[in-house]
Protein backbone atom coordinates (compact mmCIF):
# COMPACT_ATOMS: atom_id res chain seq x y z
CA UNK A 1 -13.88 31.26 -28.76
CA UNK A 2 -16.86 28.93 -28.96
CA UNK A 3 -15.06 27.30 -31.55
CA UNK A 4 -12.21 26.51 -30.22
CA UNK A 5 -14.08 24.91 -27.13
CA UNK A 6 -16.31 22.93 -28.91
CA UNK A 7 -13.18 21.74 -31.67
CA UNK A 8 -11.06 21.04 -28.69
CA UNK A 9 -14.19 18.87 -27.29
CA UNK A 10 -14.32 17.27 -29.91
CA UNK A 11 -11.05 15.67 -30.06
CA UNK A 12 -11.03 15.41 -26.47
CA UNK A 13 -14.09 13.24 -26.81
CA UNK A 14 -12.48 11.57 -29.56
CA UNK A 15 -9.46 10.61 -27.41
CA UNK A 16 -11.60 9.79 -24.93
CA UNK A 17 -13.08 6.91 -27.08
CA UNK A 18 -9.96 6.02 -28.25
CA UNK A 19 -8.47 5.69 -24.76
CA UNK A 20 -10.77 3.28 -23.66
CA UNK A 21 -8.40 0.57 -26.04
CA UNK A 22 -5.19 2.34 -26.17
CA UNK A 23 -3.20 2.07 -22.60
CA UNK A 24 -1.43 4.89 -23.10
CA UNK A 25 -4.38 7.54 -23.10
CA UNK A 26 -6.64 7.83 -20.28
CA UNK A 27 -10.25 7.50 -21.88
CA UNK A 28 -12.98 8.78 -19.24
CA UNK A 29 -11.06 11.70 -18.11
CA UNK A 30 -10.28 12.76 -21.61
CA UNK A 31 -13.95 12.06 -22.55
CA UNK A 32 -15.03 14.36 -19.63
CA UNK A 33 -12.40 16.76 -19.87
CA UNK A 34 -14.14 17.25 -23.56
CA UNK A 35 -18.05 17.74 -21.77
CA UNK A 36 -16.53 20.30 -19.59
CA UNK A 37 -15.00 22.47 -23.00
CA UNK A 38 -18.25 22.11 -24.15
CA UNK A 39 -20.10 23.17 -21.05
CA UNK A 40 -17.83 26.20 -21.06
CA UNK A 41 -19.25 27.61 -24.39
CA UNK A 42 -21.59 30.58 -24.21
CA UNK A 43 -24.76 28.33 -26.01
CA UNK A 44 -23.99 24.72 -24.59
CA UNK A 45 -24.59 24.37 -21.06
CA UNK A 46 -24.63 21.42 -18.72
CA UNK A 47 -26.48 21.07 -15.02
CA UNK A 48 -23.92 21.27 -12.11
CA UNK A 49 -25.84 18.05 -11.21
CA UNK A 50 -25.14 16.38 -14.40
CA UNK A 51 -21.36 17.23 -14.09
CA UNK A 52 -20.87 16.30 -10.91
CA UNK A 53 -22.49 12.96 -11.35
CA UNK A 54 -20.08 12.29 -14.75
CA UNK A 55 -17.54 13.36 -12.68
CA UNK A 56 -17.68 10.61 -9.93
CA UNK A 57 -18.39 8.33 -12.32
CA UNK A 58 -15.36 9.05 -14.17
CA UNK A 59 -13.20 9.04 -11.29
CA UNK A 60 -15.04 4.80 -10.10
CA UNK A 61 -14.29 3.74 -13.87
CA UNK A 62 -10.94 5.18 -13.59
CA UNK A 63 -10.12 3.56 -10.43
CA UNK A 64 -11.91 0.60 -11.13
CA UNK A 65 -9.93 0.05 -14.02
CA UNK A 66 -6.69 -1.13 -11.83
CA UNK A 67 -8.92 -2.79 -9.48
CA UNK A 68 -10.63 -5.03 -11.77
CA UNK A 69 -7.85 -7.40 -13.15
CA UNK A 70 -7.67 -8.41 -9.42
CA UNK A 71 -11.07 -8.92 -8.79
CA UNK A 72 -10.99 -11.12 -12.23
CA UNK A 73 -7.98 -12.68 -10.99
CA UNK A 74 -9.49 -13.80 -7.22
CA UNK A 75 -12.64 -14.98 -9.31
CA UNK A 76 -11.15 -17.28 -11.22
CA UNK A 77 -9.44 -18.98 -8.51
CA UNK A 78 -6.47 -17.01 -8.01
CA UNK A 79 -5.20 -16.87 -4.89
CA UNK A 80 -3.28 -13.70 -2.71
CA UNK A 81 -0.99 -13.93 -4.68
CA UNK A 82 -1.81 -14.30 -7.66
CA UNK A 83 -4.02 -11.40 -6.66
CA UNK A 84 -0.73 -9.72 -5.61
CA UNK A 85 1.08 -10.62 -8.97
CA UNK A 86 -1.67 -9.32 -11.21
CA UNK A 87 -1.40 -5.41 -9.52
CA UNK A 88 2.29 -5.63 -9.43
CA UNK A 89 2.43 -7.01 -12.90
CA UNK A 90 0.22 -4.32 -14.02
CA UNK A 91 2.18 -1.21 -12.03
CA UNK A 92 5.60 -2.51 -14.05
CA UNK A 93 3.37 -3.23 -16.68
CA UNK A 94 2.42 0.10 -16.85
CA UNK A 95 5.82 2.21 -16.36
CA UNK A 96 8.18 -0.28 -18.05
CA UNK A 97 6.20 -2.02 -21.19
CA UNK A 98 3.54 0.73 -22.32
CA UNK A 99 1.91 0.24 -23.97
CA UNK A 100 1.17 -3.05 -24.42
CA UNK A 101 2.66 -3.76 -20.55
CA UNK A 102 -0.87 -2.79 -19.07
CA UNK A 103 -2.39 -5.68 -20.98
CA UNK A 104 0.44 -8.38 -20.48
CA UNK A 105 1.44 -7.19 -17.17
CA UNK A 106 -1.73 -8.65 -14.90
CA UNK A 107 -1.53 -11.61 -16.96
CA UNK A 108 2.29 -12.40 -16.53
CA UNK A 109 2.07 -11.05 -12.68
CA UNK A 110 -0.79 -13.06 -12.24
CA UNK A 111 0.95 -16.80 -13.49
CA UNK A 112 4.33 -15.44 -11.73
CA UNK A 113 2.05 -15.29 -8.23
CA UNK A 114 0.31 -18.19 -8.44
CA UNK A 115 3.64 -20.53 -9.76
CA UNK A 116 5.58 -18.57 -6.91
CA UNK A 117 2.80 -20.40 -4.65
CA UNK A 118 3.28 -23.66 -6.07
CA UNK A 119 0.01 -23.89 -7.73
CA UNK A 120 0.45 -25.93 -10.72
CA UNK A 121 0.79 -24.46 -14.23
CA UNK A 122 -2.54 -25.16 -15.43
CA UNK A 123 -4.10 -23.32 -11.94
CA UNK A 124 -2.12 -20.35 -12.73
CA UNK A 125 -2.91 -19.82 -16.49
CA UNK A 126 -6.12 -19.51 -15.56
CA UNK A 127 -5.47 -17.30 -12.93
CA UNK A 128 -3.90 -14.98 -15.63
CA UNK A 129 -6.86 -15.98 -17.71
CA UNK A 130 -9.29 -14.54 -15.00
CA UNK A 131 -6.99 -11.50 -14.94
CA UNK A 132 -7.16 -10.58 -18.78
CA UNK A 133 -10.82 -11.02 -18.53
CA UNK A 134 -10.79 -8.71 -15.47
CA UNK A 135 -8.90 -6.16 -18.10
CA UNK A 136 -11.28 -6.90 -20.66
CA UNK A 137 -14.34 -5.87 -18.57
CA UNK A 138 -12.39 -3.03 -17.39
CA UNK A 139 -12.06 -2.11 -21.38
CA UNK A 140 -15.72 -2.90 -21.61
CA UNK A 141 -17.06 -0.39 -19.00
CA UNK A 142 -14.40 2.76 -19.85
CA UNK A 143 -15.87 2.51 -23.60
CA UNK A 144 -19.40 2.40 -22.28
CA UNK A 145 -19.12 5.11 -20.17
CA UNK A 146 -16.55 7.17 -22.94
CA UNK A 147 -19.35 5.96 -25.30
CA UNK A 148 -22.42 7.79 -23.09
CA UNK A 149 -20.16 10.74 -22.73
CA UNK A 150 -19.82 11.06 -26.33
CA UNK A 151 -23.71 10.75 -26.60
CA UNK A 152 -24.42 13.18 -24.52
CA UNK A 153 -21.73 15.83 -25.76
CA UNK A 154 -23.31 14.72 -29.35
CA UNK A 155 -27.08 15.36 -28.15
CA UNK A 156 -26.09 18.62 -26.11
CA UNK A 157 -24.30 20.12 -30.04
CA UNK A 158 -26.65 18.95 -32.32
CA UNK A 159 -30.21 18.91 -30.87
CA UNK A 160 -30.10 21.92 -28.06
């Protein structure tokens, strides 16, 4: 059965890394999902600590990740609504173009909102601008945190 767990890990772990750039899979849950089949072997064993702590992380990154695009969007001069635009771009993003709609979504929602305010063109492109950059650092922190999941699940098979 040990096996199976640690296979299954494995490719969860796998996914997990893979999520991180491909909309459609959900990265840190998958990558944590694939700590806890290894944590429920008979030799590999994890602190309750330790999983609790990857566990809250995982669930910040994972909200985080639909918060940031905003946050990018506001910092770069966006206004409410192009603030408004980017998370409404990015919910029909999501369910209507996946998966490529999580990408273009914030970035269209975000220029929609800020033309719809009259801002000039120029204002709003880089109000989408600030809203792919928000998704970018949102792809940057899920692959570091998929990445020191992997590490760990790597360290805990190999050198325990």
């Amino acid at each position: 059965m040990d096996y199976i767990l640690i296979s299954l890990g494995i490719i969860f772990i796998i996914s997990g890394i893979l999520g991180c750039v491909l909309p459609v899979l959900p990265g840190p849950p998958l990558s944590y999902a694939g700590l806890l089949l290894l944590h429920f072997t008979s030799k590999y064993q994890f602190s309750a600590r330790f999983l609790i702590i990857w566990a809250i992380i995982t669930a910040v990154v994972y909200a985080l990740d639909y918060v940031i695009p905003a946050i990018g969007t506001k910092k770069f001069g966006g206004s409410k609504w192009g603030v408004w635009g980017s998370v409404i771009g990015l919910v029909l993003g999501l369910f209507f173009f996946p998966p490529f709609g999580i990408i273009i979504g914030p970035f269209a929602g975000a220029v929609v909102g800020e033309l719809s305010s009259g801002k000039d063109s120029s204002a709003a492109l880089k109000s989408g601008l600030g809203s792919f950059a928000g998704f970018m650092a949102g792809t940057l922190l899920k692959l570091i945190t998929s990445g020191l999941m992997a590490w760990h699940f790597g360290k805990e098979l190999f050198f325990s």
